[in-house]
PDB file of N, CA and C in Angstrom:
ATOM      1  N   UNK A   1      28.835  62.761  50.148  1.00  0.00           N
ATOM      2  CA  UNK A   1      30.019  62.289  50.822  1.00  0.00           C
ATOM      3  C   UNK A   1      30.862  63.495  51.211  1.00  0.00           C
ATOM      4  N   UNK A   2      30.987  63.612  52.349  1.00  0.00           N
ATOM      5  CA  UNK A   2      31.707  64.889  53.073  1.00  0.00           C
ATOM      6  C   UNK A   2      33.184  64.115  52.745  1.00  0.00           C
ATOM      7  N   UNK A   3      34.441  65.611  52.284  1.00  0.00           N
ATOM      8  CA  UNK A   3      36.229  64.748  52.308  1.00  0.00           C
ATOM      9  C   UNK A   3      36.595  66.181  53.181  1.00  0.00           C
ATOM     10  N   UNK A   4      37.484  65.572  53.568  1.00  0.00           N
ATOM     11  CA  UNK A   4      38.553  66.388  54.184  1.00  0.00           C
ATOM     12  C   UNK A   4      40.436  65.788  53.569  1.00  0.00           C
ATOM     13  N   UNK A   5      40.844  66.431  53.752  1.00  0.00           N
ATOM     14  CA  UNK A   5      42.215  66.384  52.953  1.00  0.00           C
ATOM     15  C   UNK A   5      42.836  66.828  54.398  1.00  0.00           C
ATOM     16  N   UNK A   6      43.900  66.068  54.501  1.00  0.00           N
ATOM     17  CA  UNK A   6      44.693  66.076  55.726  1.00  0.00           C
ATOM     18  C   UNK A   6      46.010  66.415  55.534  1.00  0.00           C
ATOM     19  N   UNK A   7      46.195  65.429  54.900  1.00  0.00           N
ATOM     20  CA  UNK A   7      47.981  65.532  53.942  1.00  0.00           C
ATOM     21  C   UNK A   7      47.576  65.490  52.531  1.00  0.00           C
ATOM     22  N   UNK A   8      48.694  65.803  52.084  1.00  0.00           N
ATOM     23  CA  UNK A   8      48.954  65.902  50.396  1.00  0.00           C
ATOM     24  C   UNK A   8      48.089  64.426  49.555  1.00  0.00           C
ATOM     25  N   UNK A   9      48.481  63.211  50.312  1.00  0.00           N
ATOM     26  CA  UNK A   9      48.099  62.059  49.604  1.00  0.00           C
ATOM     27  C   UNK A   9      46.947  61.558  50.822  1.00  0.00           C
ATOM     28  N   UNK A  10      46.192  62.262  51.746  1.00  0.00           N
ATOM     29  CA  UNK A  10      45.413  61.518  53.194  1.00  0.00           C
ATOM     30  C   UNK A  10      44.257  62.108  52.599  1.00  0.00           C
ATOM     31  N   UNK A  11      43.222  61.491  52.505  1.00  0.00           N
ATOM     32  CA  UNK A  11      41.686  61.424  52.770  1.00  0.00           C
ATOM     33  C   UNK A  11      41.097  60.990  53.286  1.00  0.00           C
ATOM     34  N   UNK A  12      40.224  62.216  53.913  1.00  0.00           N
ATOM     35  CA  UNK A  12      38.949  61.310  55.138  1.00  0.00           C
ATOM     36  C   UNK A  12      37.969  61.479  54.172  1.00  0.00           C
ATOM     37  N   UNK A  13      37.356  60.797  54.133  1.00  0.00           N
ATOM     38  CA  UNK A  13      36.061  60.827  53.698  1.00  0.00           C
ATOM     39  C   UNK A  13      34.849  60.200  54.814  1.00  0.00           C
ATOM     40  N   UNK A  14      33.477  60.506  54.504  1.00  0.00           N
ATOM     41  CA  UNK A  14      32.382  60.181  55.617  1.00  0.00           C
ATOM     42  C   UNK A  14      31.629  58.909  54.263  1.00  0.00           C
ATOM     43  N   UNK A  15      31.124  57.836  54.917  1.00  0.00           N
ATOM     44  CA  UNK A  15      30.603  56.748  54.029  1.00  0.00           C
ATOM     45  C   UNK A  15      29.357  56.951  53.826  1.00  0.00           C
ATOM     46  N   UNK A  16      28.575  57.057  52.575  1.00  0.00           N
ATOM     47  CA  UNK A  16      27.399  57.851  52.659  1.00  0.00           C
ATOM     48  C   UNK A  16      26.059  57.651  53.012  1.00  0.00           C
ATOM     49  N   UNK A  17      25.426  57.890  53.296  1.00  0.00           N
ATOM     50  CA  UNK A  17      23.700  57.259  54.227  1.00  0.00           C
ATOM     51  C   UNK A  17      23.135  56.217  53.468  1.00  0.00           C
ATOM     52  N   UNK A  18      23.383  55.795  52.232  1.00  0.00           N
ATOM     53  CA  UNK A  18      23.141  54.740  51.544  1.00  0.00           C
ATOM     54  C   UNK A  18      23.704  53.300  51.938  1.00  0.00           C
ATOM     55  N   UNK A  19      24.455  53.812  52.761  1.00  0.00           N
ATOM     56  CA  UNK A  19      25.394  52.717  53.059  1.00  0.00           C
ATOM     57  C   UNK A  19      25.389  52.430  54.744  1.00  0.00           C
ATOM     58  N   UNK A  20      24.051  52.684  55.162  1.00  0.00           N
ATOM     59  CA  UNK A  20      23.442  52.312  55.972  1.00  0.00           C
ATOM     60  C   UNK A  20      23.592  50.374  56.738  1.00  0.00           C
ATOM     61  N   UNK A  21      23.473  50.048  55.756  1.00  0.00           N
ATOM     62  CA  UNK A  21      24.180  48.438  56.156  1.00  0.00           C
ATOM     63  C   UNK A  21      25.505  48.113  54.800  1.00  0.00           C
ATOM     64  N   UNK A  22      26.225  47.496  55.229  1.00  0.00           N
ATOM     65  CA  UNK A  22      27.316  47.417  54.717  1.00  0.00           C
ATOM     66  C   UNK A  22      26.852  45.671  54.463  1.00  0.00           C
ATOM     67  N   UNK A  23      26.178  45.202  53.266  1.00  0.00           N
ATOM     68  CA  UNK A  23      25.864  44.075  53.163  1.00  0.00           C
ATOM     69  C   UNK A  23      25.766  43.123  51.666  1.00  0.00           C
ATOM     70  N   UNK A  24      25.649  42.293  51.532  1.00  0.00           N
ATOM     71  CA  UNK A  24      25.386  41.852  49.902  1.00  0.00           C
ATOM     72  C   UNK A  24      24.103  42.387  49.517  1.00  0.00           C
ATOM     73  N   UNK A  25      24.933  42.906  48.424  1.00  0.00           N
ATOM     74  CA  UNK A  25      23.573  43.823  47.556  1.00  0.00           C
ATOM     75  C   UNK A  25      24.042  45.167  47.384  1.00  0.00           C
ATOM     76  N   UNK A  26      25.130  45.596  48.437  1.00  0.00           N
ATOM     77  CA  UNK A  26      25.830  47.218  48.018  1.00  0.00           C
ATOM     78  C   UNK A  26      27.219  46.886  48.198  1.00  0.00           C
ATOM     79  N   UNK A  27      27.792  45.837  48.733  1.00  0.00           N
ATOM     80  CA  UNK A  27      28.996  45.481  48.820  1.00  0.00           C
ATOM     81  C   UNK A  27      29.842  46.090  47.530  1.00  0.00           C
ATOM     82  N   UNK A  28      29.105  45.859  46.099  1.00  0.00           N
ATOM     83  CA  UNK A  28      30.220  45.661  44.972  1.00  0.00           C
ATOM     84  C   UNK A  28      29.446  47.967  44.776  1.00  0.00           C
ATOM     85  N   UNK A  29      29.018  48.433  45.157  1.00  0.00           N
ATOM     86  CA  UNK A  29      28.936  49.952  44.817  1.00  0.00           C
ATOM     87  C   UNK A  29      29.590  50.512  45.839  1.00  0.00           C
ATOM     88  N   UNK A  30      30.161  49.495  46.932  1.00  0.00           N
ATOM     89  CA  UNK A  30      31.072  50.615  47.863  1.00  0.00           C
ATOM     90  C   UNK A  30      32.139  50.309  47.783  1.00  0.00           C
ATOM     91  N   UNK A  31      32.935  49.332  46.886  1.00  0.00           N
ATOM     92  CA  UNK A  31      33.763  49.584  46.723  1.00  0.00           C
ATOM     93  C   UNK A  31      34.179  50.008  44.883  1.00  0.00           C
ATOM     94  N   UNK A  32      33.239  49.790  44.089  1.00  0.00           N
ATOM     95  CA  UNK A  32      33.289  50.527  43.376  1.00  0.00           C
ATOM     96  C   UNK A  32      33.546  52.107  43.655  1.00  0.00           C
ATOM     97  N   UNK A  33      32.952  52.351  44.155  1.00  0.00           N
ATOM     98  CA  UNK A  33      32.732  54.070  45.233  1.00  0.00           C
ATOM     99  C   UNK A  33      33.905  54.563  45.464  1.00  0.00           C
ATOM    100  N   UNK A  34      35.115  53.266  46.363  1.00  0.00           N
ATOM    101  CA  UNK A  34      36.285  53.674  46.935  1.00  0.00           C
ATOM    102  C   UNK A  34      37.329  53.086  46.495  1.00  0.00           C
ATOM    103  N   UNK A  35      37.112  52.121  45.629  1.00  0.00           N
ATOM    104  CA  UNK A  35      38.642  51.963  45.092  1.00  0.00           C
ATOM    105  C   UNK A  35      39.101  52.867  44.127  1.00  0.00           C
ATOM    106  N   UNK A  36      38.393  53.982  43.714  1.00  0.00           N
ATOM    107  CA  UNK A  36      39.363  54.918  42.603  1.00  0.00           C
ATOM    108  C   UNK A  36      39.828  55.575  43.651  1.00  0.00           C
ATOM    109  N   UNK A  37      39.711  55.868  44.938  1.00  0.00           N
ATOM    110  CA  UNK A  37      39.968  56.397  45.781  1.00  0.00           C
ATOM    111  C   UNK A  37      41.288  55.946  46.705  1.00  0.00           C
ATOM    112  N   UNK A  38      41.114  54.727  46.867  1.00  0.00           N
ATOM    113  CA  UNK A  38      42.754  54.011  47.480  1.00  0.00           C
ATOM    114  C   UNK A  38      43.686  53.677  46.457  1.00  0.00           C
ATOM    115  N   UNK A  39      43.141  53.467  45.219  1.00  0.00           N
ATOM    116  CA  UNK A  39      44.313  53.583  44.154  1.00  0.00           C
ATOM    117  C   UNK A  39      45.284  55.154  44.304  1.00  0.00           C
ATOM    118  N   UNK A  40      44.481  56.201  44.629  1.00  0.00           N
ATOM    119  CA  UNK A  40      45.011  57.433  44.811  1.00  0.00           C
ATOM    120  C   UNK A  40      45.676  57.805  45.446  1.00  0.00           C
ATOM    121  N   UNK A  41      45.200  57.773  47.085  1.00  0.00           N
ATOM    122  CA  UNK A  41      46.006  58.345  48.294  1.00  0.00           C
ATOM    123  C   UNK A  41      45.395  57.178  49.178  1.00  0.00           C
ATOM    124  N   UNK A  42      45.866  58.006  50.110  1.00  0.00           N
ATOM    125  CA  UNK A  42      45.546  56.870  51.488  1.00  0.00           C
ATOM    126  C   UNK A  42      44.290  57.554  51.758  1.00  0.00           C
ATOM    127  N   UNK A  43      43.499  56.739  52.038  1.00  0.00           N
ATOM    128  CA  UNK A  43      42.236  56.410  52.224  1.00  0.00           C
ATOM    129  C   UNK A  43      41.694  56.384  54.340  1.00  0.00           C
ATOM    130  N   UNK A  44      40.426  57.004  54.864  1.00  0.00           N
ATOM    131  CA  UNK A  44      40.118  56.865  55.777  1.00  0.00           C
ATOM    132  C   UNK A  44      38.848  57.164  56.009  1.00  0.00           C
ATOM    133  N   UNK A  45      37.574  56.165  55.710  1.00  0.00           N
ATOM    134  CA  UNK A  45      36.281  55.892  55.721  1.00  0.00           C
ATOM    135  C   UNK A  45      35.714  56.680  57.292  1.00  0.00           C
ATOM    136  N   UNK A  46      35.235  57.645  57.602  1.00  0.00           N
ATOM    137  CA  UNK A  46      34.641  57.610  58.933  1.00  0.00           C
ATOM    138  C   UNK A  46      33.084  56.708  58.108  1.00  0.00           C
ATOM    139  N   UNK A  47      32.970  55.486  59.591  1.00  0.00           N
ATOM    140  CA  UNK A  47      31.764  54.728  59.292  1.00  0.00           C
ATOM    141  C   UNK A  47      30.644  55.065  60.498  1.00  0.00           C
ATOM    142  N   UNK A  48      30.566  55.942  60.410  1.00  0.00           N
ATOM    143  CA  UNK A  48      29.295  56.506  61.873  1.00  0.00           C
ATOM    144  C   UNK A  48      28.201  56.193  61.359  1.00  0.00           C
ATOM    145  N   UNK A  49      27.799  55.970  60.145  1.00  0.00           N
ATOM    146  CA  UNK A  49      26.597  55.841  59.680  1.00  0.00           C
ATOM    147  C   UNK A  49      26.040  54.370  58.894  1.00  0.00           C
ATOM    148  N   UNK A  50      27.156  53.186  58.972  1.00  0.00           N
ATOM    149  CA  UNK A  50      27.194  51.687  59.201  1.00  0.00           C
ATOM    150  C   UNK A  50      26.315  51.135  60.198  1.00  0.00           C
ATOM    151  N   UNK A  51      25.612  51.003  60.234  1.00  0.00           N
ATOM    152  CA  UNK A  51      25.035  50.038  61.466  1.00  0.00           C
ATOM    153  C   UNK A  51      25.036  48.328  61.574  1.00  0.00           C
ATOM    154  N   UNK A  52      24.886  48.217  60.011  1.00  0.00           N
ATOM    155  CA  UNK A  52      25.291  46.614  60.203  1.00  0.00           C
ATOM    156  C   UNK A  52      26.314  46.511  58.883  1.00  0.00           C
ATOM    157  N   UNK A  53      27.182  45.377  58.990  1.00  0.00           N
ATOM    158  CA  UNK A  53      28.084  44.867  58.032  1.00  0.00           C
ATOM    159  C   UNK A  53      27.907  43.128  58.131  1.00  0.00           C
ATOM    160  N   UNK A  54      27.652  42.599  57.038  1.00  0.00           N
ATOM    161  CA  UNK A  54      27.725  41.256  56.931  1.00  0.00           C
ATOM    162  C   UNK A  54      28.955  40.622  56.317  1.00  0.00           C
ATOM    163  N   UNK A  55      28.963  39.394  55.687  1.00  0.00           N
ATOM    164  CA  UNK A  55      30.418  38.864  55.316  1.00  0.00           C
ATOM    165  C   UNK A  55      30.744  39.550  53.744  1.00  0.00           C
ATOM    166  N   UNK A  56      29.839  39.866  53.099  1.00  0.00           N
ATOM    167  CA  UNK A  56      29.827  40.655  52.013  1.00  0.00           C
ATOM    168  C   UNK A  56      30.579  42.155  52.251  1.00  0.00           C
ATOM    169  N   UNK A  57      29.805  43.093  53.180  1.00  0.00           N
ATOM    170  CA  UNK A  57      30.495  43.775  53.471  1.00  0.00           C
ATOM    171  C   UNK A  57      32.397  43.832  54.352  1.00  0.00           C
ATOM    172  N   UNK A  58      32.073  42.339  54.845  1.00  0.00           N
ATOM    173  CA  UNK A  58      33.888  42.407  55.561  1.00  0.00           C
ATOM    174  C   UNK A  58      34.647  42.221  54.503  1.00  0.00           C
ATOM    175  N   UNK A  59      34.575  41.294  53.391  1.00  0.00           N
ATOM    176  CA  UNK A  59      34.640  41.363  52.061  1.00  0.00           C
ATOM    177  C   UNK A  59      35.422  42.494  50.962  1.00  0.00           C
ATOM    178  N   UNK A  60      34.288  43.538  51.648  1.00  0.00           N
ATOM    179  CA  UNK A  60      34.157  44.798  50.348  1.00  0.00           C
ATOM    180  C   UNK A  60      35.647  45.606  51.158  1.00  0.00           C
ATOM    181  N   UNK A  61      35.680  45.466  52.334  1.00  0.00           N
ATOM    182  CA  UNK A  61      37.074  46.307  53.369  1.00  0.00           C
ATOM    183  C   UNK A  61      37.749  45.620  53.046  1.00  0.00           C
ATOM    184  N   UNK A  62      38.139  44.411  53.068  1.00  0.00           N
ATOM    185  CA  UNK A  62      39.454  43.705  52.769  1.00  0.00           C
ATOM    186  C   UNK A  62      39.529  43.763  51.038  1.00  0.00           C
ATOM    187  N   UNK A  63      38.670  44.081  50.556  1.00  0.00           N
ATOM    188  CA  UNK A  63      39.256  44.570  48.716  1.00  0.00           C
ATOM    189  C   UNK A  63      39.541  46.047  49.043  1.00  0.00           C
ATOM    190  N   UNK A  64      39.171  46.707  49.590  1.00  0.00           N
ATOM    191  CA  UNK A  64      39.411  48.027  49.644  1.00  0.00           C
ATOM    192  C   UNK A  64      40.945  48.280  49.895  1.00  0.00           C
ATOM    193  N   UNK A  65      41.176  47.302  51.348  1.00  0.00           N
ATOM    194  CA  UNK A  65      42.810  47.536  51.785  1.00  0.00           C
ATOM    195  C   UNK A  65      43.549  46.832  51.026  1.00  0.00           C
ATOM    196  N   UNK A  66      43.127  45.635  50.158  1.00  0.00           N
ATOM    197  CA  UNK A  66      43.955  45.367  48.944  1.00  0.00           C
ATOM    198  C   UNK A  66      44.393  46.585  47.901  1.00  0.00           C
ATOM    199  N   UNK A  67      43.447  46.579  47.565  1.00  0.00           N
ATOM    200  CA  UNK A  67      43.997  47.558  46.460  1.00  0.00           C
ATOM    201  C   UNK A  67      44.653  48.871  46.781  1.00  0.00           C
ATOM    202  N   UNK A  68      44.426  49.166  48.149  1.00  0.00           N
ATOM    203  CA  UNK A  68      45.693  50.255  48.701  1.00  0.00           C
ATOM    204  C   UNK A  68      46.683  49.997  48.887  1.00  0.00           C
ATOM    205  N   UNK A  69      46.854  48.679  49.160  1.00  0.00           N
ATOM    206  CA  UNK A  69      48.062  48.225  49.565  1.00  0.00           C
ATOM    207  C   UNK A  69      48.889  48.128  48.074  1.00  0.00           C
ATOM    208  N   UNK A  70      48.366  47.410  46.758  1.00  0.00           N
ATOM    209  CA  UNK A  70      49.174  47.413  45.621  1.00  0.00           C
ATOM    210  C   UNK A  70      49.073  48.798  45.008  1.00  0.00           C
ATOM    211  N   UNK A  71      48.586  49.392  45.696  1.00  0.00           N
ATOM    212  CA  UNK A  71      49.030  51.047  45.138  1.00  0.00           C
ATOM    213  C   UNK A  71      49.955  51.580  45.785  1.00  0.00           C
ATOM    214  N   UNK A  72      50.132  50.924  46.851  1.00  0.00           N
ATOM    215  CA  UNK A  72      51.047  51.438  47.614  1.00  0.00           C
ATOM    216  C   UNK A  72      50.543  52.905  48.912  1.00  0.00           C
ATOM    217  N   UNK A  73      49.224  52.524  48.744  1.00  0.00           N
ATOM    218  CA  UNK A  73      48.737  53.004  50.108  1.00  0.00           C
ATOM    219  C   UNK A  73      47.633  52.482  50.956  1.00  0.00           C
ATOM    220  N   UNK A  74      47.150  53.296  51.937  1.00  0.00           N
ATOM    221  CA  UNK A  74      47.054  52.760  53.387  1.00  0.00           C
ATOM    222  C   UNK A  74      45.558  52.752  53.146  1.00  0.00           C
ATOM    223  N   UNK A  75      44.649  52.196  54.215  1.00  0.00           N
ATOM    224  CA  UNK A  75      43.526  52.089  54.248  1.00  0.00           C
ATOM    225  C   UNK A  75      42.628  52.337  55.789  1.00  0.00           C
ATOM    226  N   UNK A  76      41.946  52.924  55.921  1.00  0.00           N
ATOM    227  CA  UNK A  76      41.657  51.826  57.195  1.00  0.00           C
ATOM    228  C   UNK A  76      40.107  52.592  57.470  1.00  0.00           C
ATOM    229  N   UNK A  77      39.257  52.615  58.509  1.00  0.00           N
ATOM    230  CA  UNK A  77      37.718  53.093  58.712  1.00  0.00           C
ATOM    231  C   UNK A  77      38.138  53.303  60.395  1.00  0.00           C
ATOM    232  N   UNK A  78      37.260  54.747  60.730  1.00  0.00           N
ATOM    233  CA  UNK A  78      37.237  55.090  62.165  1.00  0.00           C
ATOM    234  C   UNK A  78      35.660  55.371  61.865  1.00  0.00           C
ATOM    235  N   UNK A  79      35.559  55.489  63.796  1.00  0.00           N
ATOM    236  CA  UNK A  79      34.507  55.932  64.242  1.00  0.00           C
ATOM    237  C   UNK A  79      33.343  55.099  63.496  1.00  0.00           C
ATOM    238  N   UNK A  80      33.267  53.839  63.996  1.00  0.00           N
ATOM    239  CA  UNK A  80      32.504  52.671  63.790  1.00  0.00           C
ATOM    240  C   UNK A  80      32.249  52.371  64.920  1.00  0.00           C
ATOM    241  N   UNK A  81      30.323  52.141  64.175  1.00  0.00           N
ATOM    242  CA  UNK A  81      29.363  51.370  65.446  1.00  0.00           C
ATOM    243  C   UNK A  81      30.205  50.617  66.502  1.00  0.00           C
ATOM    244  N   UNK A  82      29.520  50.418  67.248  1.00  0.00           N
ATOM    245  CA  UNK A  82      30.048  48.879  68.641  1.00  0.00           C
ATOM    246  C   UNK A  82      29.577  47.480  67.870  1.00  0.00           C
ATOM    247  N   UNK A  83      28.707  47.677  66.776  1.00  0.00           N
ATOM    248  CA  UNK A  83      28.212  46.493  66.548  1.00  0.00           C
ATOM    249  C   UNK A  83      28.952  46.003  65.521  1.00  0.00           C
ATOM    250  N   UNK A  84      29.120  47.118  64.502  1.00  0.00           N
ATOM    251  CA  UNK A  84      30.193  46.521  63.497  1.00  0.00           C
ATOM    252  C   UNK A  84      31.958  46.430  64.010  1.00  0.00           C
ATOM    253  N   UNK A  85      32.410  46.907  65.281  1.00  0.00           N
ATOM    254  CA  UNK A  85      33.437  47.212  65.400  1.00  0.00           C
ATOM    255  C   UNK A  85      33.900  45.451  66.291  1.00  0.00           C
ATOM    256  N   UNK A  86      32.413  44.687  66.760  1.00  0.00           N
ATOM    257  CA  UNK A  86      32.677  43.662  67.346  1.00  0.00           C
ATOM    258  C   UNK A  86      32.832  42.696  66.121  1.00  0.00           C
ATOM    259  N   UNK A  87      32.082  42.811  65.279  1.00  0.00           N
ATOM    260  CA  UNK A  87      32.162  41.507  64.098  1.00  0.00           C
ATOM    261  C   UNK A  87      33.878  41.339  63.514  1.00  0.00           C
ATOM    262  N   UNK A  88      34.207  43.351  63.132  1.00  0.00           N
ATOM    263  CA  UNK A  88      35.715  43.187  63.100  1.00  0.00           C
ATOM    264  C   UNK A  88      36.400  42.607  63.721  1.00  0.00           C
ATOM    265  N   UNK A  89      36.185  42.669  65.014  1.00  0.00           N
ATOM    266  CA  UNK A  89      36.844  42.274  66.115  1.00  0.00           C
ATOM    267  C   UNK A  89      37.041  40.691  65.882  1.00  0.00           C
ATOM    268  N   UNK A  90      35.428  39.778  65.787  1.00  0.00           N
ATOM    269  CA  UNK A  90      35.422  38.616  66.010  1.00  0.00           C
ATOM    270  C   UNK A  90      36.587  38.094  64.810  1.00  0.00           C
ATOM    271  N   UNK A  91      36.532  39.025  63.482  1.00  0.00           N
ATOM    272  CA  UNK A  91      37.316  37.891  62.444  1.00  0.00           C
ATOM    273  C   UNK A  91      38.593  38.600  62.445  1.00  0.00           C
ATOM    274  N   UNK A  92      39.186  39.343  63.485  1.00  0.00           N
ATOM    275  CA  UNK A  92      40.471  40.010  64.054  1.00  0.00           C
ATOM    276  C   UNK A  92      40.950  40.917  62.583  1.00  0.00           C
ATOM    277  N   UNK A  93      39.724  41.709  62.527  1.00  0.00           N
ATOM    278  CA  UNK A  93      40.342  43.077  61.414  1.00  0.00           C
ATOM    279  C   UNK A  93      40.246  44.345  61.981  1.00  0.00           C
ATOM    280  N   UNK A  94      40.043  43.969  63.017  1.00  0.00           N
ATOM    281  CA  UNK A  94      39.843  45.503  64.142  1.00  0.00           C
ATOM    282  C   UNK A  94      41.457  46.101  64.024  1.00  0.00           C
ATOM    283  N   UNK A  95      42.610  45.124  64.163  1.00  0.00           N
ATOM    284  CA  UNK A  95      43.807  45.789  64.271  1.00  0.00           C
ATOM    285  C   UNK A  95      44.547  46.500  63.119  1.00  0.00           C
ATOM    286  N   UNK A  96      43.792  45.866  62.270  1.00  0.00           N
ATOM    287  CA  UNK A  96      44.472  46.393  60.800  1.00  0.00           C
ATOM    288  C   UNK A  96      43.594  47.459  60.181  1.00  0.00           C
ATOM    289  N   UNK A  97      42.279  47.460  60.172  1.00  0.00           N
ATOM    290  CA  UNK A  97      41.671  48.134  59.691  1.00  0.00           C
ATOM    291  C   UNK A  97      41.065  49.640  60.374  1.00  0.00           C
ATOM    292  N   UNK A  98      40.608  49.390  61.790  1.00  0.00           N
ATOM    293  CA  UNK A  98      40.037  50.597  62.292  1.00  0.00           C
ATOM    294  C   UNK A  98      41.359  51.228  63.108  1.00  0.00           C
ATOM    295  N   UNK A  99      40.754  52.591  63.162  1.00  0.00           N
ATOM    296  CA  UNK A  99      41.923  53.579  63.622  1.00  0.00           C
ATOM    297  C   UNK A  99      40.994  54.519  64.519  1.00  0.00           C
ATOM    298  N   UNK A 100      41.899  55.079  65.510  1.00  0.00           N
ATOM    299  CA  UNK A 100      41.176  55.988  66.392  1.00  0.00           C
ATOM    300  C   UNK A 100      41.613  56.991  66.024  1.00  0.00           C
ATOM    301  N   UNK A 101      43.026  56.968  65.847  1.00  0.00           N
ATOM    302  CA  UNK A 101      43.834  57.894  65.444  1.00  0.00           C
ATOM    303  C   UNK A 101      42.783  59.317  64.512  1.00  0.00           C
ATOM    304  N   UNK A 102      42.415  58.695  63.566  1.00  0.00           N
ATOM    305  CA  UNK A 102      41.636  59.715  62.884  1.00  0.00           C
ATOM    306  C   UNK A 102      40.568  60.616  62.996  1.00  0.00           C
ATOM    307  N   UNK A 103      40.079  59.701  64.516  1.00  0.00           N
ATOM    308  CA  UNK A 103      38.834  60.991  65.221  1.00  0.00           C
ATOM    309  C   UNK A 103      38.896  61.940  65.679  1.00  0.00           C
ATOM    310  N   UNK A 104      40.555  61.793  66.100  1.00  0.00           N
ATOM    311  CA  UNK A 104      40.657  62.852  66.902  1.00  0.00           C
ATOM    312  C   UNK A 104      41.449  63.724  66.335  1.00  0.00           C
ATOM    313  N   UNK A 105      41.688  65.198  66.997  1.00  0.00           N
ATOM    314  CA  UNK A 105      42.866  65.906  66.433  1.00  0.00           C
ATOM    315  C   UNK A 105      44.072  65.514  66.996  1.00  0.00           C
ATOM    316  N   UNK A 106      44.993  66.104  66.122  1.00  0.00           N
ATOM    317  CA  UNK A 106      46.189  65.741  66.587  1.00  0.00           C
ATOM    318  C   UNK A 106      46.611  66.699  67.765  1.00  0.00           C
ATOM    319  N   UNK A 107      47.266  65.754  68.986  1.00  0.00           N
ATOM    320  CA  UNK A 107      47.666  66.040  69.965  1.00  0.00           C
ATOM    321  C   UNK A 107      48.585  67.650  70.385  1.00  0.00           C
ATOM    322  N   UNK A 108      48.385  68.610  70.499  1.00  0.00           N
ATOM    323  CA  UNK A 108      49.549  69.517  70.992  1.00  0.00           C
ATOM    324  C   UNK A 108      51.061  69.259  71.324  1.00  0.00           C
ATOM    325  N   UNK A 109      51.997  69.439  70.574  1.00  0.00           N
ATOM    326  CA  UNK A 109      53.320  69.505  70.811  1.00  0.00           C
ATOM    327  C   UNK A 109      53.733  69.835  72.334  1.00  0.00           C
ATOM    328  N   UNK A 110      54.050  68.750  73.118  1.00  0.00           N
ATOM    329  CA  UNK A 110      54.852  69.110  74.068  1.00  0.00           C
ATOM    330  C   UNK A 110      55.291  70.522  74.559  1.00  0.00           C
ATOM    331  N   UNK A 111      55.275  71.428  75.791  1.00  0.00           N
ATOM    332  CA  UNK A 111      55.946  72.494  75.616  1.00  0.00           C
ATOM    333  C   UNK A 111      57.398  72.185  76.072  1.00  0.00           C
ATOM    334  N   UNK A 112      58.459  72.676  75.886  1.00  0.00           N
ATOM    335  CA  UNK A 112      59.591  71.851  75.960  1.00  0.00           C
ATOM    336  C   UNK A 112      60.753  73.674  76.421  1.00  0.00           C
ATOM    337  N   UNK A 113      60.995  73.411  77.787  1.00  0.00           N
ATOM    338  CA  UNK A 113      61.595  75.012  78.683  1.00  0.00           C
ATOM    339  C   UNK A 113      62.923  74.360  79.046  1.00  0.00           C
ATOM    340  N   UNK A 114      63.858  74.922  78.440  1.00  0.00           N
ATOM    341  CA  UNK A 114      65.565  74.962  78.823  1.00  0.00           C
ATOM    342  C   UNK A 114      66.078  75.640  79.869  1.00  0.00           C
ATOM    343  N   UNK A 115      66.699  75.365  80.811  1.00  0.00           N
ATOM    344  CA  UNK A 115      66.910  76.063  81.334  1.00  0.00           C
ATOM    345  C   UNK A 115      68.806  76.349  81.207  1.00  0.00           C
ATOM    346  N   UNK A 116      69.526  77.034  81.230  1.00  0.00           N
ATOM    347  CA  UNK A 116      70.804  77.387  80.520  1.00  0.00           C
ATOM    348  C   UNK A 116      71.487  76.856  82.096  1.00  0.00           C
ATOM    349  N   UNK A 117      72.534  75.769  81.919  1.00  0.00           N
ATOM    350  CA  UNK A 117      73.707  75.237  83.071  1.00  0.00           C
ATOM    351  C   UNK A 117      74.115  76.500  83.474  1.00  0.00           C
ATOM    352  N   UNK A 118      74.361  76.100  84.996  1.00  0.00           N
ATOM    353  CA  UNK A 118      74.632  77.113  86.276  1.00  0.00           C
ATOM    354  C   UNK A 118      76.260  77.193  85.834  1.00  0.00           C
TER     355      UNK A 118
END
């Protein structure tokens, strides 16, 4: 499992090749896996390596963002298949759960030129 540390309390982490389908039968070891992890900081799964998720696995994400949430932090998974990103979609956890935000870098500061009154 590749992490990156972003902020003080932010972790990316990558979801690991075992976890190839997100389904009953690994549901209860991935979040075993990640809830000592959202109890901690805020939490951010890149899922590039998901190809399928069943109701077990939609399941194992909505315990995941539970228990961040009574810790008092955040949750969510980027950079997910088209296939799993439609099932989110269909049971409307696409808005709460996936983020784009995290694929990318953060944007460049504005350049911002004064010019001093005539």
């Amino acid at each position: 499992m590749n992490t990156i540390l972003t902020h003080a309390r932010d972790l990316h982490v990558t979801a690991p090749a075992e976890f190839l389908e997100l389904v009953r039968g690994n549901d209860q070891r991935f979040i075993d896996q990640f809830c000592p992890l959202v109890t901690e900081c805020n939490l951010i799964i890149d899922m590039t390596v998901v190809q399928r998720i069943d109701a077990a696995g939609i399941a194992a994400l909505i315990s995941l963002y539970g228990c961040a949430r009574e810790a008092g932090n955040t949750f969510h998974v980027t950079r997910v298949n088209p296939r799993v990103e439609e099932i989110l979609q269909l049971v409307g956890l696409d808005h709460i759960l996936v983020t784009s935000d995290a694929a990318r870098p953060a944007a460049p500061s504005p350049v911002r030129m004064e010019c001093p009154a005539a």
